[in-house]
Structures are given as C-alpha cells and as structure tokens.
Protein backbone atom coordinates (compact mmCIF):
# COMPACT_ATOMS: atom_id res chain seq x y z
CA UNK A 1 -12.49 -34.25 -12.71
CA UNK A 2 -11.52 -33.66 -16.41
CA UNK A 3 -14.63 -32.04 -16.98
CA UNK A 4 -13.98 -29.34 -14.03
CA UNK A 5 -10.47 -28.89 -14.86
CA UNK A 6 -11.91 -27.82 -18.71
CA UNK A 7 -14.40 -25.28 -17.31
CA UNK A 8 -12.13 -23.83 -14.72
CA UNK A 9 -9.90 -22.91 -17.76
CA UNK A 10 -12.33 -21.38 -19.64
CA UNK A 11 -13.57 -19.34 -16.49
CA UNK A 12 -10.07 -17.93 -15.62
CA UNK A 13 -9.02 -17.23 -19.34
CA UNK A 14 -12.73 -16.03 -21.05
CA UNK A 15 -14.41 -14.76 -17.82
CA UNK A 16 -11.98 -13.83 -14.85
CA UNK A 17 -8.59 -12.38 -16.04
CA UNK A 18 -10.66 -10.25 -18.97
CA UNK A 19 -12.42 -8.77 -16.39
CA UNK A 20 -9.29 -7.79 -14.60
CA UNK A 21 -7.62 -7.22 -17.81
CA UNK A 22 -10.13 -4.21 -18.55
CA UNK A 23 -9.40 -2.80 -15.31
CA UNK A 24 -5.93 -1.75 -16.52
CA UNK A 25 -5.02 2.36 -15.71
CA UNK A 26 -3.08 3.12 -18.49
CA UNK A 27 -2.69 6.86 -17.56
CA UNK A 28 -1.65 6.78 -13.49
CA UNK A 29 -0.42 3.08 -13.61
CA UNK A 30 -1.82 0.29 -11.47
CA UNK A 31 -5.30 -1.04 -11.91
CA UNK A 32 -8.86 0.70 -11.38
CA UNK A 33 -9.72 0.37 -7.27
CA UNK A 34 -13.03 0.22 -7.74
CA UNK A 35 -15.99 -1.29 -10.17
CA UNK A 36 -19.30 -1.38 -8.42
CA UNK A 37 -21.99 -3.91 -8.19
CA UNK A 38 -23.32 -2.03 -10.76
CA UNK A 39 -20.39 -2.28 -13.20
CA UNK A 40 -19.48 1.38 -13.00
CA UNK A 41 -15.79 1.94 -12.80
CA UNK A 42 -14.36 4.59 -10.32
CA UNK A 43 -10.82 5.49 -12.36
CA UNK A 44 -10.74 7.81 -8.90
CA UNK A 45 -10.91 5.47 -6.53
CA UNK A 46 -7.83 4.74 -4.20
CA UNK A 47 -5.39 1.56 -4.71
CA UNK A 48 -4.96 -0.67 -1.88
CA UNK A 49 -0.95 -2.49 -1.78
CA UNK A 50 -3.07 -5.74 -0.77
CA UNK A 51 -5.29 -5.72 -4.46
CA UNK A 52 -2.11 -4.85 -5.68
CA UNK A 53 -0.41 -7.13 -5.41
CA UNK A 54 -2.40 -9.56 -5.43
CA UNK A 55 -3.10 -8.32 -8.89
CA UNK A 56 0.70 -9.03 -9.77
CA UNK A 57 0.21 -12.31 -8.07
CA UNK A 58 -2.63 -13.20 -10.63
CA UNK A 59 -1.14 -12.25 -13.92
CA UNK A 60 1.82 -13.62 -12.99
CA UNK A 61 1.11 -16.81 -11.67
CA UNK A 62 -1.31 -17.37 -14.91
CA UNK A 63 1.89 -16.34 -17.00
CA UNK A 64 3.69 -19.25 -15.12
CA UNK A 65 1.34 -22.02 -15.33
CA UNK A 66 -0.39 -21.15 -18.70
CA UNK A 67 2.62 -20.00 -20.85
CA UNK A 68 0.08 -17.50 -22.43
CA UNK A 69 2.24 -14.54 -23.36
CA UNK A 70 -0.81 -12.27 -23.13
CA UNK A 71 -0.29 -11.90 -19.48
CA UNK A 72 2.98 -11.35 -18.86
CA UNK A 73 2.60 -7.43 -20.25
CA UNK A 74 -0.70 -7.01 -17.45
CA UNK A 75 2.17 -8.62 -14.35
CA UNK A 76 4.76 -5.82 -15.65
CA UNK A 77 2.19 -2.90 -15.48
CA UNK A 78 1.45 -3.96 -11.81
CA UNK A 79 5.12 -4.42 -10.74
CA UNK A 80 5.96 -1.64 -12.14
CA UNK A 81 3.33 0.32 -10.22
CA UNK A 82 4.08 -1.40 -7.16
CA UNK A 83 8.00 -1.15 -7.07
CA UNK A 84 7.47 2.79 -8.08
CA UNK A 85 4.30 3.52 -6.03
CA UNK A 86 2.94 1.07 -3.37
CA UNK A 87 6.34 0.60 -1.82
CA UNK A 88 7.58 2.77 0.71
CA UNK A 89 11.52 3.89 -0.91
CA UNK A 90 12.07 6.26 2.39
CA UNK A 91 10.69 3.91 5.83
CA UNK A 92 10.09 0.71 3.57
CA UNK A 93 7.40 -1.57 2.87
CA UNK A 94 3.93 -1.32 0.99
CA UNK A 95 0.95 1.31 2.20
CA UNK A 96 -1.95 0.31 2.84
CA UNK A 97 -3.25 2.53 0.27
CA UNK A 98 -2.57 4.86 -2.65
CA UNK A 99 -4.59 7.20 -4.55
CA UNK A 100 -5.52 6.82 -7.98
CA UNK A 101 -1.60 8.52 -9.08
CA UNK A 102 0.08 6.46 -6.68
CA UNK A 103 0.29 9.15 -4.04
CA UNK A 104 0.24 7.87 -0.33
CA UNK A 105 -2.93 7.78 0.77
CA UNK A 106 -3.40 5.40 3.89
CA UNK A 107 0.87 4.99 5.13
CA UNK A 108 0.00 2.37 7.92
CA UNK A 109 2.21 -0.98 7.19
CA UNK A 110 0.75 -4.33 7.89
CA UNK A 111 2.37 -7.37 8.35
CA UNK A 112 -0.01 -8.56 6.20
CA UNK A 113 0.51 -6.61 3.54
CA UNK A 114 3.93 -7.43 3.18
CA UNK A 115 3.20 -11.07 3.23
CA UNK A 116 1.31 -10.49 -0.01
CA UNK A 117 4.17 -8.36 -1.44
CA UNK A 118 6.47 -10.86 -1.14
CA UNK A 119 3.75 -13.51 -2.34
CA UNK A 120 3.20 -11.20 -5.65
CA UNK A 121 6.79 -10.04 -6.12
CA UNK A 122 8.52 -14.17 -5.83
CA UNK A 123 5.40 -14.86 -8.34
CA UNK A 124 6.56 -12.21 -10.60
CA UNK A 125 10.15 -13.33 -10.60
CA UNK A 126 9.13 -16.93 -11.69
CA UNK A 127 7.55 -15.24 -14.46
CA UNK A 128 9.90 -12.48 -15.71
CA UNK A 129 13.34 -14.21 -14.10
CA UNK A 130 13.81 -10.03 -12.91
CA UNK A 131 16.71 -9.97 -10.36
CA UNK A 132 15.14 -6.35 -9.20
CA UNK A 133 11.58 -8.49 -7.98
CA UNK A 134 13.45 -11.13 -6.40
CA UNK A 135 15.74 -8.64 -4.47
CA UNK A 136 12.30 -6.75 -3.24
CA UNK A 137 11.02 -10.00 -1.95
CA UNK A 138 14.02 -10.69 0.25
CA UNK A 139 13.98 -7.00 1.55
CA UNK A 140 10.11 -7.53 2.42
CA UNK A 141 11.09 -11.11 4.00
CA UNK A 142 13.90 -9.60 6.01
CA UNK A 143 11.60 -6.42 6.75
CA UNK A 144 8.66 -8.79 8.10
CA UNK A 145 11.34 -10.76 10.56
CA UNK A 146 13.95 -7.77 11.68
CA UNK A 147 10.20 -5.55 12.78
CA UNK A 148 7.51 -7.29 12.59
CA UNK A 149 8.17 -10.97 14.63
CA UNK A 150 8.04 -11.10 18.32
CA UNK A 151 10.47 -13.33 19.08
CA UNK A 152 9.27 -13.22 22.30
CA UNK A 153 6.03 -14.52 22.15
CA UNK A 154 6.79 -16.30 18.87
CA UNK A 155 4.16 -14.10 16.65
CA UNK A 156 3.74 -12.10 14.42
CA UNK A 157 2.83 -9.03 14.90
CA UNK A 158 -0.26 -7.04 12.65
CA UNK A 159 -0.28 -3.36 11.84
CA UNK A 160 2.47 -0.45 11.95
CA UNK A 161 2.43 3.38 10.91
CA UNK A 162 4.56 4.49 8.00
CA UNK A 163 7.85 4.66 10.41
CA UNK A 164 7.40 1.39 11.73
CA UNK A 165 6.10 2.02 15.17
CA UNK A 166 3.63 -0.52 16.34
CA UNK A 167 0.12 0.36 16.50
CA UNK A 168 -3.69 -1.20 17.53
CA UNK A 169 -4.41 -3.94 14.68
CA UNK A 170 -7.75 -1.97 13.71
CA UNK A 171 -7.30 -2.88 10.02
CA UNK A 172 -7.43 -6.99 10.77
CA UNK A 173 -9.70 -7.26 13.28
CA UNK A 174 -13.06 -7.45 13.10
CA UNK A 175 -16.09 -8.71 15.52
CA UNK A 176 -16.04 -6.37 17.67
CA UNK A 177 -11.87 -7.32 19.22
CA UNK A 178 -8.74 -5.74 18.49
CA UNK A 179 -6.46 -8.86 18.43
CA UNK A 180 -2.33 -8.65 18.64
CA UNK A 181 -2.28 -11.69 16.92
CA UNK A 182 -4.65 -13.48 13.82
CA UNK A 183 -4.63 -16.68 12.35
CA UNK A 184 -4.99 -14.89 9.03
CA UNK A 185 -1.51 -12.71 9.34
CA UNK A 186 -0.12 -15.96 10.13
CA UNK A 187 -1.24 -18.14 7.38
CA UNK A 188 -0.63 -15.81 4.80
CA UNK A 189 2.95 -14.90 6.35
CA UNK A 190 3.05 -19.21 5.89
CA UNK A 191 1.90 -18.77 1.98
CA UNK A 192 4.39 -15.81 0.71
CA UNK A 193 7.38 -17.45 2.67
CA UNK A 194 6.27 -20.85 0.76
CA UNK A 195 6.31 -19.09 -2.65
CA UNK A 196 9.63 -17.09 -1.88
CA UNK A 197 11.65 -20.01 -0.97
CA UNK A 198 10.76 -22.06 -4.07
CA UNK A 199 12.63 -19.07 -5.85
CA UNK A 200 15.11 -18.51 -2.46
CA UNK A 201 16.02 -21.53 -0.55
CA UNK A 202 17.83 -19.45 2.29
CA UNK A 203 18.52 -21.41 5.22
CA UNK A 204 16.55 -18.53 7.18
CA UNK A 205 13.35 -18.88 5.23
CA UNK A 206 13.18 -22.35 5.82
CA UNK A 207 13.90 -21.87 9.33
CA UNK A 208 10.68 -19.36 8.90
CA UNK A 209 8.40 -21.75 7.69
CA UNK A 210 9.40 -24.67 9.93
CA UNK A 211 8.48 -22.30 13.10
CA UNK A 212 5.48 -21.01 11.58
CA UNK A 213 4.19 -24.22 11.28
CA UNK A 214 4.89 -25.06 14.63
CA UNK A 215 3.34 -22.32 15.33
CA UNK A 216 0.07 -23.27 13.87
CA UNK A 217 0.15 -26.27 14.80
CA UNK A 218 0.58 -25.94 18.77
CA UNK A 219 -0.77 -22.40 19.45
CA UNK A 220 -3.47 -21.30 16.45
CA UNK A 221 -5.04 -24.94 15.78
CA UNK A 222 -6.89 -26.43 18.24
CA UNK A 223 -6.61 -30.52 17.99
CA UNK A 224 -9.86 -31.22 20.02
CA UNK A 225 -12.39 -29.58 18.12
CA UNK A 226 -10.33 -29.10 15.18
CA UNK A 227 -10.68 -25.58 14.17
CA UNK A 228 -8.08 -22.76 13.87
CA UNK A 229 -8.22 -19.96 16.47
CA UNK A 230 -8.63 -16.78 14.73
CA UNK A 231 -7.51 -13.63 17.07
CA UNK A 232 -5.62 -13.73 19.80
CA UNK A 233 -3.82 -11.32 22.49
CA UNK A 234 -0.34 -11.57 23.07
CA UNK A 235 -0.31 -14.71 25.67
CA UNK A 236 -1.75 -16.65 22.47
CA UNK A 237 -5.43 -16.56 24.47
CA UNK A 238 -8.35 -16.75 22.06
CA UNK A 239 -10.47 -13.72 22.08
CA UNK A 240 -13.64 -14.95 20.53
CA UNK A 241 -15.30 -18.30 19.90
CA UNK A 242 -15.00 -17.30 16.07
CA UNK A 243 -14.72 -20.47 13.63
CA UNK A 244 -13.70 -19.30 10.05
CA UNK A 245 -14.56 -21.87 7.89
CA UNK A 246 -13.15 -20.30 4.44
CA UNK A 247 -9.97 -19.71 6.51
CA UNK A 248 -9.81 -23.03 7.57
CA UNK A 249 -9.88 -24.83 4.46
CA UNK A 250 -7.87 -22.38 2.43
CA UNK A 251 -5.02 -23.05 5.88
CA UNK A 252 -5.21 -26.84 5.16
CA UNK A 253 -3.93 -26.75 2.17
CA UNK A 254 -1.67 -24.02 2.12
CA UNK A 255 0.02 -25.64 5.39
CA UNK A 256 0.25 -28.58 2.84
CA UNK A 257 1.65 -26.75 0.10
CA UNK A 258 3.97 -25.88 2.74
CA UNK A 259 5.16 -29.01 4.04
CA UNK A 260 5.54 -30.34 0.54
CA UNK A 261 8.09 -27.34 -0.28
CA UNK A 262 9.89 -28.18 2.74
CA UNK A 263 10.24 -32.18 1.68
CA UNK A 264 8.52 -32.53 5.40
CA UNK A 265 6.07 -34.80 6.76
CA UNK A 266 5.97 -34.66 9.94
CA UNK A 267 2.77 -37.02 10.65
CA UNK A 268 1.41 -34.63 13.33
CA UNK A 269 1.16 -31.78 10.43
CA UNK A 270 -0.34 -34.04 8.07
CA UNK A 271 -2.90 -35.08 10.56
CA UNK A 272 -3.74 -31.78 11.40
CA UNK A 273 -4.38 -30.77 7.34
CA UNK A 274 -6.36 -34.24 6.91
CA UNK A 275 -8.36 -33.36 10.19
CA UNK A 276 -9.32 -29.76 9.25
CA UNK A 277 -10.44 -30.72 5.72
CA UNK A 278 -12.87 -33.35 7.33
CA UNK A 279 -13.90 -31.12 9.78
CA UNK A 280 -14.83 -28.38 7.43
CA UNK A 281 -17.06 -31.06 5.57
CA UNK A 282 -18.66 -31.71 8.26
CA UNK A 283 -19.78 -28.75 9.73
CA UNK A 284 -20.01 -26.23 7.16
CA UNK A 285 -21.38 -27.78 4.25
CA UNK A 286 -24.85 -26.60 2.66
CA UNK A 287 -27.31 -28.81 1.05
CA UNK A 288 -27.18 -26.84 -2.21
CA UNK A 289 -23.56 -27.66 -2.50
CA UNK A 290 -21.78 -24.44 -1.05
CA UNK A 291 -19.64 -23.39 2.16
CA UNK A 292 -21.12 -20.97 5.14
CA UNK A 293 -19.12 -18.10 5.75
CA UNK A 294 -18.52 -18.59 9.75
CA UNK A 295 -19.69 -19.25 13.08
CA UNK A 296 -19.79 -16.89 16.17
CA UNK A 297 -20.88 -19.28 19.30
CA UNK A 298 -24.11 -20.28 18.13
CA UNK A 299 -24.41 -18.03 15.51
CA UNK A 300 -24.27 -18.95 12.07
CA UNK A 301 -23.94 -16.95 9.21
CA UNK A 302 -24.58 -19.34 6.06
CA UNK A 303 -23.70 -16.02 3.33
CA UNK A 304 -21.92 -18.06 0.47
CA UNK A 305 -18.39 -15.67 0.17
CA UNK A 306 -16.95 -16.02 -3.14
CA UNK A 307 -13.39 -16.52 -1.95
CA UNK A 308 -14.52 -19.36 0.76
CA UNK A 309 -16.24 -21.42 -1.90
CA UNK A 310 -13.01 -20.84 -4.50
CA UNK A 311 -10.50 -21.90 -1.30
CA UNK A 312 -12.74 -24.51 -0.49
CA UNK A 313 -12.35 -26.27 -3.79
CA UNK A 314 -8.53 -26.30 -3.72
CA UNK A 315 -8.96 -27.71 -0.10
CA UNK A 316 -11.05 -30.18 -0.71
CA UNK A 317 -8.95 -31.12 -3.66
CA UNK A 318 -6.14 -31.52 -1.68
CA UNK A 319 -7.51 -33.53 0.47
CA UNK A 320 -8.82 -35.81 -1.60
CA UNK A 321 -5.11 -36.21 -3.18
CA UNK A 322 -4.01 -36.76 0.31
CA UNK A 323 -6.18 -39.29 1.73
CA UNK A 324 -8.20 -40.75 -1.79
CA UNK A 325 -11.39 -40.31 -0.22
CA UNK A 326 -14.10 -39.64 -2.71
CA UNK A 327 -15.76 -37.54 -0.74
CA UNK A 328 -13.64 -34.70 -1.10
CA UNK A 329 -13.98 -35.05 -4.88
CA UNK A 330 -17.52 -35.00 -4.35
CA UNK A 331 -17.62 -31.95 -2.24
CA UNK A 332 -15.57 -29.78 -4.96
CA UNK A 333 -17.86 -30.75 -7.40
CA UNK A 334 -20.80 -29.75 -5.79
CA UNK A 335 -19.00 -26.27 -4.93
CA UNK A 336 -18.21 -25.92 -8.62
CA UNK A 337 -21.76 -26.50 -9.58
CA UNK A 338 -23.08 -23.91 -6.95
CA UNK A 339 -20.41 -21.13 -8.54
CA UNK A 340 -21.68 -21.83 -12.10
CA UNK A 341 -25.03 -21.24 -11.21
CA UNK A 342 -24.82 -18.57 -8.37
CA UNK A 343 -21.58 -16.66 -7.82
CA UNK A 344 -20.97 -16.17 -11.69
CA UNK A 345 -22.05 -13.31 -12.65
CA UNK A 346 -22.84 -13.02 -16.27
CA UNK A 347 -23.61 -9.59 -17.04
CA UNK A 348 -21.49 -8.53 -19.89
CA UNK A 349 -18.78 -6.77 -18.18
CA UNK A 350 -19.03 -8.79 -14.56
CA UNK A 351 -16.54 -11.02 -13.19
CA UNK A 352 -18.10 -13.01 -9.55
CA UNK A 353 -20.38 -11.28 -6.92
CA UNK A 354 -19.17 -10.93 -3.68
CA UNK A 355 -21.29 -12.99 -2.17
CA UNK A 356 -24.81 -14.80 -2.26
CA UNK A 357 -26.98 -13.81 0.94
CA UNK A 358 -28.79 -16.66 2.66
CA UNK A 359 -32.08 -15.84 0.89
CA UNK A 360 -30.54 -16.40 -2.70
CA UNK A 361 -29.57 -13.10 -3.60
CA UNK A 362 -26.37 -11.60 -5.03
CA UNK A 363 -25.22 -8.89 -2.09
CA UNK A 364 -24.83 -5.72 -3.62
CA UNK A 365 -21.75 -5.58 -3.25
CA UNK A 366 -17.92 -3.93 -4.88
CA UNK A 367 -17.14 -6.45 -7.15
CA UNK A 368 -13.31 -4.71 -7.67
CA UNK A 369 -12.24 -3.27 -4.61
CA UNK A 370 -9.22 -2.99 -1.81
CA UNK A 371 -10.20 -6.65 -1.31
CA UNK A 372 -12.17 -8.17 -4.26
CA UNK A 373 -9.40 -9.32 -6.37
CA UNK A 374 -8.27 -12.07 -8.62
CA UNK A 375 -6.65 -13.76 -6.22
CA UNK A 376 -9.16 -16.37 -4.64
CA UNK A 377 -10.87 -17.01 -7.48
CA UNK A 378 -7.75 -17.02 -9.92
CA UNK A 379 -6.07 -19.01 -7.85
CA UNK A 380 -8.38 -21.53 -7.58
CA UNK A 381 -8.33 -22.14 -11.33
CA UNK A 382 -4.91 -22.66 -11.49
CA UNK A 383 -4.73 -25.03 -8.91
CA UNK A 384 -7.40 -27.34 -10.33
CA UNK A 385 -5.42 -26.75 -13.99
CA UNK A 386 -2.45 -27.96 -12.13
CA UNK A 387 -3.29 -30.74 -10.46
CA UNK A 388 -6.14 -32.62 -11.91
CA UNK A 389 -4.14 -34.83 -14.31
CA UNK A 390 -6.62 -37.61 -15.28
C-alpha cells in the first residue's frame, strides 16, 4: 500500500489542490463557482455555502495533516469569505448560495449545509487554533439542534427559508420524492459533529453522536439486506427502493470514524460498518475495478461518480483495517488504478471529471461547481496519507 499512499500524495499536492488553488477570487473573496468541462472559468458564477466550505474543509485539513504552510493562507481566504459572506449575521446560518460579491443569492438554510459549516469551520480551527472559528462551529451545532432536530420523531429535519421556517426538502431530494428525512443529512450531520467534538468534547455533542448513531443504526440501515435507506417521510417509512452505493461506503466508515472518537464499540455498530463494506463489494463492484453509482429496483446505473470511487477507497480501507481481510486492500487498489487511468483528467489546467458514463466516456460535465469540490477527492488522499503506515 506504500506505493498508493506515494501517488495519492503527489495527486492531492501536484494535481488536486493546484487546481483549486487557481480558483482563488482575489477581488470579491471566496473561490470561482464555476470552471466548465471545458476549462473555462465563470469569475460570475454564484458561490454555493456547501463548495464553500467544503473548500475551507480542504485547505485546512491538508494544512493539518501535511504541515505545508502553503495552504494555510488558501483556508484563511475561505473563512474569511464564509464568516463575512456565506453566513447569515441577521437569521443565522449559511445560504445556500451567494453571488460572485458575496451577496445573498439563494437564502434557503439546509440542515445540510450547516453540517458542512461546522465540518469546515472545526477543520479550520485545528489548523489556525482561531477562537472566532471554533465559536461559529458551536453556534452552527447549537443552531442545527435548537431548529433543525425533531425531537419528536428523532430526525433531522432538511431545508428552511432564510427565517427559519420549515419548508419542502426540494434541494435534497431527488428521484422523483420529496423526502422529510435522508440518509445523507444524517450522515453528514454524523461527520461535522465527529470533527467538532475532537476540538469540543461537550457532553451535548457526544450525546449527539451517540443518538445519531442509534439512529442509523435502527431506523436508516436496514440489517437484512444490508443497505442504508436513503429518503424517508416523517414515520421513518422508506420512500423508494433506492440503494446508494457511494453513500453507503463513504457511511461505513464515517460511522467508524465516529465510534472511534467516541472510544465506543458497541459490537452491533461495528457489525453494521463490517457488513456494509462487504456488502458494497459485493454488489457494486465492476470488472474494470470501479464502483456503480446506484440502484433504483432493478435499475442499475453503472456511471463511475468521481466522489463514489474516492469514498469507496477510504471505505474499503477501513475495512480492511477493521477486519484484515485482503480483499478490501485489493478492492482499493483496483479503484485507484481505474482513477489513474479514467477519472484523472490531465489536460493542463483539469483537476477529475465528474464522472465516466457507462460507455467509457468522460460526462461533460462542471468540473468546479456548487457541488464539485475538493472534498471527496481531497479527502480521500489524506486519509490514505494517514493511515497507510507500512
């Protein structure tokens, strides 16, 4: 694994983060929201609070892990943006969207959203030690739980309008439903809570996490075929015979993560994380080495996604640290392989494409939008740089 750990490196510091780098706005703040799939850069283009700060999340995390002082100048340009621009100062929380100044552009509030503010903005603190960041997190983290948890349902809930009034969750659904509750709100509610309480370890983030894995656990995963449930209405009934298999794998290990925060093993978790992992390699595998993109009943859609394949690396990973099966290992160096030679793209100026359609084919596709982002990929680096040790 020493040999993917080297090449991961060289992707996130030569290929990835100069990409991202070069989409710097030094005149409005922020980052570019768009570059094409033909590498043309829209300095007009609006600025989702998701990209955001899931820009932060990047330069600062590869600040953390790296020690490379280059990068800690790119996370302070996109906190500073997001503290002064993507947060709401009058009803609180972050927009969905911005204009290229920073003007509101899109004031709806997602759960979501906030998850990934609180994600970016503990990440930052780790980086810069900035009380300011830290004290943002907790205001997002008491935000999410004061407005946006139904304590009686136990669930979160999904999207709001600038005031905070509830609305129809038309901005995370997809499939043709309009779910009250998703597995993905959920599991990235899971992942910024994680982060914020290795930074905060307040007795009510912990109890957080604790429910919200008991909440994955008996409501969203579903122990006889092994898949998460992916939307819901509000008496936790699924909506759609939808299996996610990115979202799946990249839930594994982030419930993992979670658990290993916590100093908690509860064996029925860490059957559930073992289970998914092996269920994922069993049913969504391709013969050229990469990861379908989801199945609708029968249906299956076998695009390669570039942030399924990255997440299904660090899951696979994981799993194989869990359980020492080779197979994992196996399976993450196959997906590695398929990246280098598929999802990679190596015009001059490119970072990854979106996706590769069934036939072979690059879809022409953003590749820097609302939701194209360093995270996935990013992330994915780091994680392998962390824990591959031998």
């Amino acid at each position: 694994m020493q040999k993917l750990k080297t090449e991961v490196a060289r992707e996130l510091h030569e290929h990835i983060l100069p990409f991202w780098s070069a989409c710097i706005d030094e005149s409005h703040g922020g980052f570019y929201g768009e570059v094409n799939y033909e590498l043309q850069r829209n300095e007009q283009a609006d600025k989702g609070g998701i990209a955001t700060s899931r820009i932060l999340w990047a330069f600062s995390s590869a600040y953390v892990i790296t020690k490379n002082e280059k990068y800690l100048p790119f996370a302070t340009h996109a906190y500073k943006f997001l503290r002064d621009k993507v947060i709401d100062h009058e009803f609180l929380g972050l927009y969905w969207m911005v204009d290229y100044k920073g003007n509101p552009a899109d004031t709806r509030k997602h759960v979501y959203t906030q998850s990934f503010g609180i994600y970016a903005l503990s990440e930052y603190y780790k980086a810069s030690q900035d009380p300011e960041a830290l004290e943002l997190a907790k205001q997002l983290f008491l935000l999410i739980e004061d407005v946006g948890f139904d304590k009686e349902i136990n669930a979160y809930k999904e999207e709001f309008d600038r005031k905070w009034t509830e609305t129809p969750n038309e901005m995370l659904s997809e499939n043709g439903v309009v779910a009250d509750i998703t597995m993905n709100t959920h599991i990235h509610v899971l992942e910024a809570y994680t982060n914020l309480y290795k930074v905060w370890p307040d007795i009510r983030v912990r109890a957080a996490l604790e429910n919200l894995l008991e909440i994955l656990y008996s409501k969203i995963y579903n122990a006889e075929t092994k898949y998460l449930g992916v939307f819901f209405d509000k008496q936790w009934t699924s909506l759609l015979d939808l299996k996610s298999f990115g979202h799946d794998i990249e839930a594994s290990w982030l419930m993992d993560q979670t658990l290993r925060t916590l100093g908690l093993e509860k064996p029925e978790y860490v059957q559930m994380v073992i289970d998914i992992a092996y269920n994922i390699a069993d049913h969504a595998m391709q013969e050229d080495g990469s990861m379908m993109n989801e199945q609708e009943g029968d249906h299956l859609d076998k695009t390669r996604v570039w942030w399924v394949q990255a997440e299904a690396i660090v899951g696979f990973y994981n799993a194989y640290e869990r359980t020492g099966d080779s197979r994992f290992q196996e399976l993450a160096d196959n997906l590695w392989i398929y990246i280098k030679n598929n999802l990679i793209d190596e015009r001059a100026g490119g970072e990854w494409y979106w996706s590769i359609d069934p036939d072979g084919t690059p879809t022409p596709r953003e590749i820097n939008g609302a939701w194209k982002c360093p995270y996935h990929n990013s992330r994915f680096c780091l994680e392998i740089m962390e824990r591959v040790n031998e």
